[in-house]
C-alpha atoms as a PDB file:
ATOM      1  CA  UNK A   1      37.718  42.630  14.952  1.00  0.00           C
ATOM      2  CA  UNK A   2      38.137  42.192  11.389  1.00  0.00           C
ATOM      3  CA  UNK A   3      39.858  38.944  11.721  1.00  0.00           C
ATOM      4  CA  UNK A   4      37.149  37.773  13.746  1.00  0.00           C
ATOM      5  CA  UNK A   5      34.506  38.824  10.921  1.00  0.00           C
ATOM      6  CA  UNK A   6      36.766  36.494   8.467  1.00  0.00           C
ATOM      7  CA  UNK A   7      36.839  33.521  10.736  1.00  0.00           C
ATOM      8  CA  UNK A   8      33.149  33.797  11.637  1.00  0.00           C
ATOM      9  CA  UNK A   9      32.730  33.919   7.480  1.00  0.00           C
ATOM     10  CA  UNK A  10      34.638  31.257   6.712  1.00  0.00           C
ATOM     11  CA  UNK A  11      33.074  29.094   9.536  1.00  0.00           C
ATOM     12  CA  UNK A  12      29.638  29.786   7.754  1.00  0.00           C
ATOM     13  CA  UNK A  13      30.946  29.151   4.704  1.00  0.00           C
ATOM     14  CA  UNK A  14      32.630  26.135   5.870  1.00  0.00           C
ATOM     15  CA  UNK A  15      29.023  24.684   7.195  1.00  0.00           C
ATOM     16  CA  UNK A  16      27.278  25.236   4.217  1.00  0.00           C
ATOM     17  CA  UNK A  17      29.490  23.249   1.964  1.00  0.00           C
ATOM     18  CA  UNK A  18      29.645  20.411   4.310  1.00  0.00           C
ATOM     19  CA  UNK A  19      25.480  20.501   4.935  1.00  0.00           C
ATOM     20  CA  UNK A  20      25.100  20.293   0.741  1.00  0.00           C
ATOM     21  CA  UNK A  21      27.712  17.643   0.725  1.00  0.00           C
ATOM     22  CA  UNK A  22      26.267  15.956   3.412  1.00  0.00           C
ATOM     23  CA  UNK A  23      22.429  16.282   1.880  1.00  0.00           C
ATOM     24  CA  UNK A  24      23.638  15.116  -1.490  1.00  0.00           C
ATOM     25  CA  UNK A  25      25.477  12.116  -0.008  1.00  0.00           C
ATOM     26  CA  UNK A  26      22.361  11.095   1.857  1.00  0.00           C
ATOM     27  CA  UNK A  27      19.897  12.114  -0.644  1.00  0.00           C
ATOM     28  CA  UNK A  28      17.309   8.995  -2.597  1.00  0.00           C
ATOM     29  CA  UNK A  29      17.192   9.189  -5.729  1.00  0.00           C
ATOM     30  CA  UNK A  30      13.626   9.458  -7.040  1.00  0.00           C
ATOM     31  CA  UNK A  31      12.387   8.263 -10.019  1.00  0.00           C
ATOM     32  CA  UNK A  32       9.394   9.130 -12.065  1.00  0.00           C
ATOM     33  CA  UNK A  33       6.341   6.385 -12.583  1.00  0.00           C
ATOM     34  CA  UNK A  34       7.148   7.071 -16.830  1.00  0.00           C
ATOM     35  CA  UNK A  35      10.598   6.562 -16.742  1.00  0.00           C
ATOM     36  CA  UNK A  36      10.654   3.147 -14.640  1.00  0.00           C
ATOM     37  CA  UNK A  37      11.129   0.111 -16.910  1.00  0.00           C
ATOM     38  CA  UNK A  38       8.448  -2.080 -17.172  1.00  0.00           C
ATOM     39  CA  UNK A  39       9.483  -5.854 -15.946  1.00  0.00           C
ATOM     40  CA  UNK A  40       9.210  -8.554 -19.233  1.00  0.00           C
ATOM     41  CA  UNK A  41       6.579 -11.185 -18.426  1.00  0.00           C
ATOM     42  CA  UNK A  42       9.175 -13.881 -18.805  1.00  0.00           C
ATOM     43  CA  UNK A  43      11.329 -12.504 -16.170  1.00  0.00           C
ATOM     44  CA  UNK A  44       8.649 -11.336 -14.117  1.00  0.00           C
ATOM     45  CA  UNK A  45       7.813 -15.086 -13.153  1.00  0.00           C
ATOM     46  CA  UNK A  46      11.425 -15.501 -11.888  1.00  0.00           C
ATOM     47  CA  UNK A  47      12.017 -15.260  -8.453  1.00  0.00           C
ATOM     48  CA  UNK A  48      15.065 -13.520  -7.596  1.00  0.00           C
ATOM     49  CA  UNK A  49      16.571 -13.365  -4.186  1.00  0.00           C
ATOM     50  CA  UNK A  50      17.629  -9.833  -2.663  1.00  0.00           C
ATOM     51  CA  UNK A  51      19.915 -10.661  -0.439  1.00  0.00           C
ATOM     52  CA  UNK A  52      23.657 -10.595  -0.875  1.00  0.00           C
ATOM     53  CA  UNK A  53      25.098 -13.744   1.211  1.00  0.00           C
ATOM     54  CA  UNK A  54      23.549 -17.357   1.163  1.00  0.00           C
ATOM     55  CA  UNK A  55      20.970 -17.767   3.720  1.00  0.00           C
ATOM     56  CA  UNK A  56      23.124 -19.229   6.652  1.00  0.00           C
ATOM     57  CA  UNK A  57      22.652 -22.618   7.384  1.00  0.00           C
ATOM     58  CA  UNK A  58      21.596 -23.736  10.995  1.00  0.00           C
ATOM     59  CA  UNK A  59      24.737 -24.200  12.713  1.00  0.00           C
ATOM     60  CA  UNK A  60      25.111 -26.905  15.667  1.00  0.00           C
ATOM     61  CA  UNK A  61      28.218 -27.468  17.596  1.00  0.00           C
ATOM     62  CA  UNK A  62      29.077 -30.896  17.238  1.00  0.00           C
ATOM     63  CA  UNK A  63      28.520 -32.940  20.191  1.00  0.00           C
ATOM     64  CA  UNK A  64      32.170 -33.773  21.325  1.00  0.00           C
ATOM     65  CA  UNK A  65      33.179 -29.810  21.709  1.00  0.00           C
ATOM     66  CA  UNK A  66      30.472 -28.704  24.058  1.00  0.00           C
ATOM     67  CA  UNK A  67      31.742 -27.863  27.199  1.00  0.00           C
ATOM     68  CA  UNK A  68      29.413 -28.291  30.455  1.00  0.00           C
ATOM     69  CA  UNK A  69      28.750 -24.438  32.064  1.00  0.00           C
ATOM     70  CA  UNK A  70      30.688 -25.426  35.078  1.00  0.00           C
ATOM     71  CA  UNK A  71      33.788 -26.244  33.899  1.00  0.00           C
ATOM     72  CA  UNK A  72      33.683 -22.582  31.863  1.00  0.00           C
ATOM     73  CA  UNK A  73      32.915 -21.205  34.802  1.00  0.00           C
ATOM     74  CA  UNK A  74      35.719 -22.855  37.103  1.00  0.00           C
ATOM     75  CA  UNK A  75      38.199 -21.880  34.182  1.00  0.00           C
ATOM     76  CA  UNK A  76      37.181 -18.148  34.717  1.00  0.00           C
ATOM     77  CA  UNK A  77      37.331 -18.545  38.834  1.00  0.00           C
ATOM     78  CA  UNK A  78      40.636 -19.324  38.349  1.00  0.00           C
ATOM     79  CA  UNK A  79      42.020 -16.716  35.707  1.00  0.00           C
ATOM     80  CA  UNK A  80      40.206 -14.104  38.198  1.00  0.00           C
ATOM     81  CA  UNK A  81      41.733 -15.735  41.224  1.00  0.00           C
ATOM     82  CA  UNK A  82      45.168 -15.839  38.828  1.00  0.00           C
ATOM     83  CA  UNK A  83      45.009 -11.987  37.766  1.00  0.00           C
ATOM     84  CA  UNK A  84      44.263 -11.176  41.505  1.00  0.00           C
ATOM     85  CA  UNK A  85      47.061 -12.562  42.897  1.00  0.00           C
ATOM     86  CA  UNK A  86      49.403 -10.991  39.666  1.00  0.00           C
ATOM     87  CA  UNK A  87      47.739  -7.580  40.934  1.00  0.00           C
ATOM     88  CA  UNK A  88      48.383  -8.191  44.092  1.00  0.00           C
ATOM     89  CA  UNK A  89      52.283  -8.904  43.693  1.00  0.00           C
ATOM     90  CA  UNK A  90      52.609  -6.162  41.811  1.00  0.00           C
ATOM     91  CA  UNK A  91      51.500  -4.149  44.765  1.00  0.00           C
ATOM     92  CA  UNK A  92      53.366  -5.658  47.332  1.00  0.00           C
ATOM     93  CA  UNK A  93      56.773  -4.684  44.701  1.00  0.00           C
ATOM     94  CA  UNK A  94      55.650  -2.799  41.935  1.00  0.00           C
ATOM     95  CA  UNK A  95      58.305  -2.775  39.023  1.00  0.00           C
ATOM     96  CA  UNK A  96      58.404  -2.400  35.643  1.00  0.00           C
ATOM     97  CA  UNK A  97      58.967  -5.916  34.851  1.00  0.00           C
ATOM     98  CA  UNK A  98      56.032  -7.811  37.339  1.00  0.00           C
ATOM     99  CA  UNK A  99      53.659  -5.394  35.384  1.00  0.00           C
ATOM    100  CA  UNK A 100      54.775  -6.227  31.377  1.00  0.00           C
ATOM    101  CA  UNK A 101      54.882  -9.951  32.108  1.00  0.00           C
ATOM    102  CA  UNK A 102      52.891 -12.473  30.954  1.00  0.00           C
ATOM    103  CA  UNK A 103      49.983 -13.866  32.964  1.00  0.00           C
ATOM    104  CA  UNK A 104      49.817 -17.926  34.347  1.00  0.00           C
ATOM    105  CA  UNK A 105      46.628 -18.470  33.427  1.00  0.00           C
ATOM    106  CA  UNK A 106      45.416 -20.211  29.996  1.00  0.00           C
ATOM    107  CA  UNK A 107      42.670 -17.510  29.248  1.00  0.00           C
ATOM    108  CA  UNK A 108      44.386 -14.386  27.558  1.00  0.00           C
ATOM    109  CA  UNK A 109      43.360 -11.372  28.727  1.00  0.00           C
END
């Protein structure tokens, strides 16, 4: 029973440290309106960007490496069709090699 007492204890325990670590990780700092700088007019004109990264720049495919829908889609008939018949072979004799081997088909699954 006393051992029991002691876990439960140090469970508690346990749980409060982590719930202060975890509300001072996720805590905002606040600051008060006196101690905020004030910007300098010569700055405050300037228009600084907040993001990080460079706006991205509209990207279009050029026009030789679009591919129609239906030859995508006949591609992916055919690695099904391909991986069904693999499946089924490995049914028919199942061993060790048929199911490490590489697949026929030019999509990698």
């Amino acid at each position: 029973m006393e051992m029991l007492l002691m876990g439960a204890c140090i469970s508690v325990f346990g749980l409060a440290v982590a719930c202060l670590a975890f509300g001072a990780a996720t805590r905002t700092e606040e600051r008060s309106p006196v101690s905020q700088p004030q910007p300098q007019p010569a700055l405050a004109k300037v228009k600084l960007k907040t993001r990080f990264f460079v706006d991205p720049a509209p990207f279009a495919p050029p026009a030789h490496a679009r591919v129609p829908i239906e030859a995508l889609l006949l591609q992916i008939e055919n690695h099904v069709r391909l991986e069904q018949a693999a499946a089924e072979s490995y049914l028919q004799a199942p061993t060790p090699a048929l199911l490490h081997s590489r697949t026929v088909s030019t999509l990698v699954n």
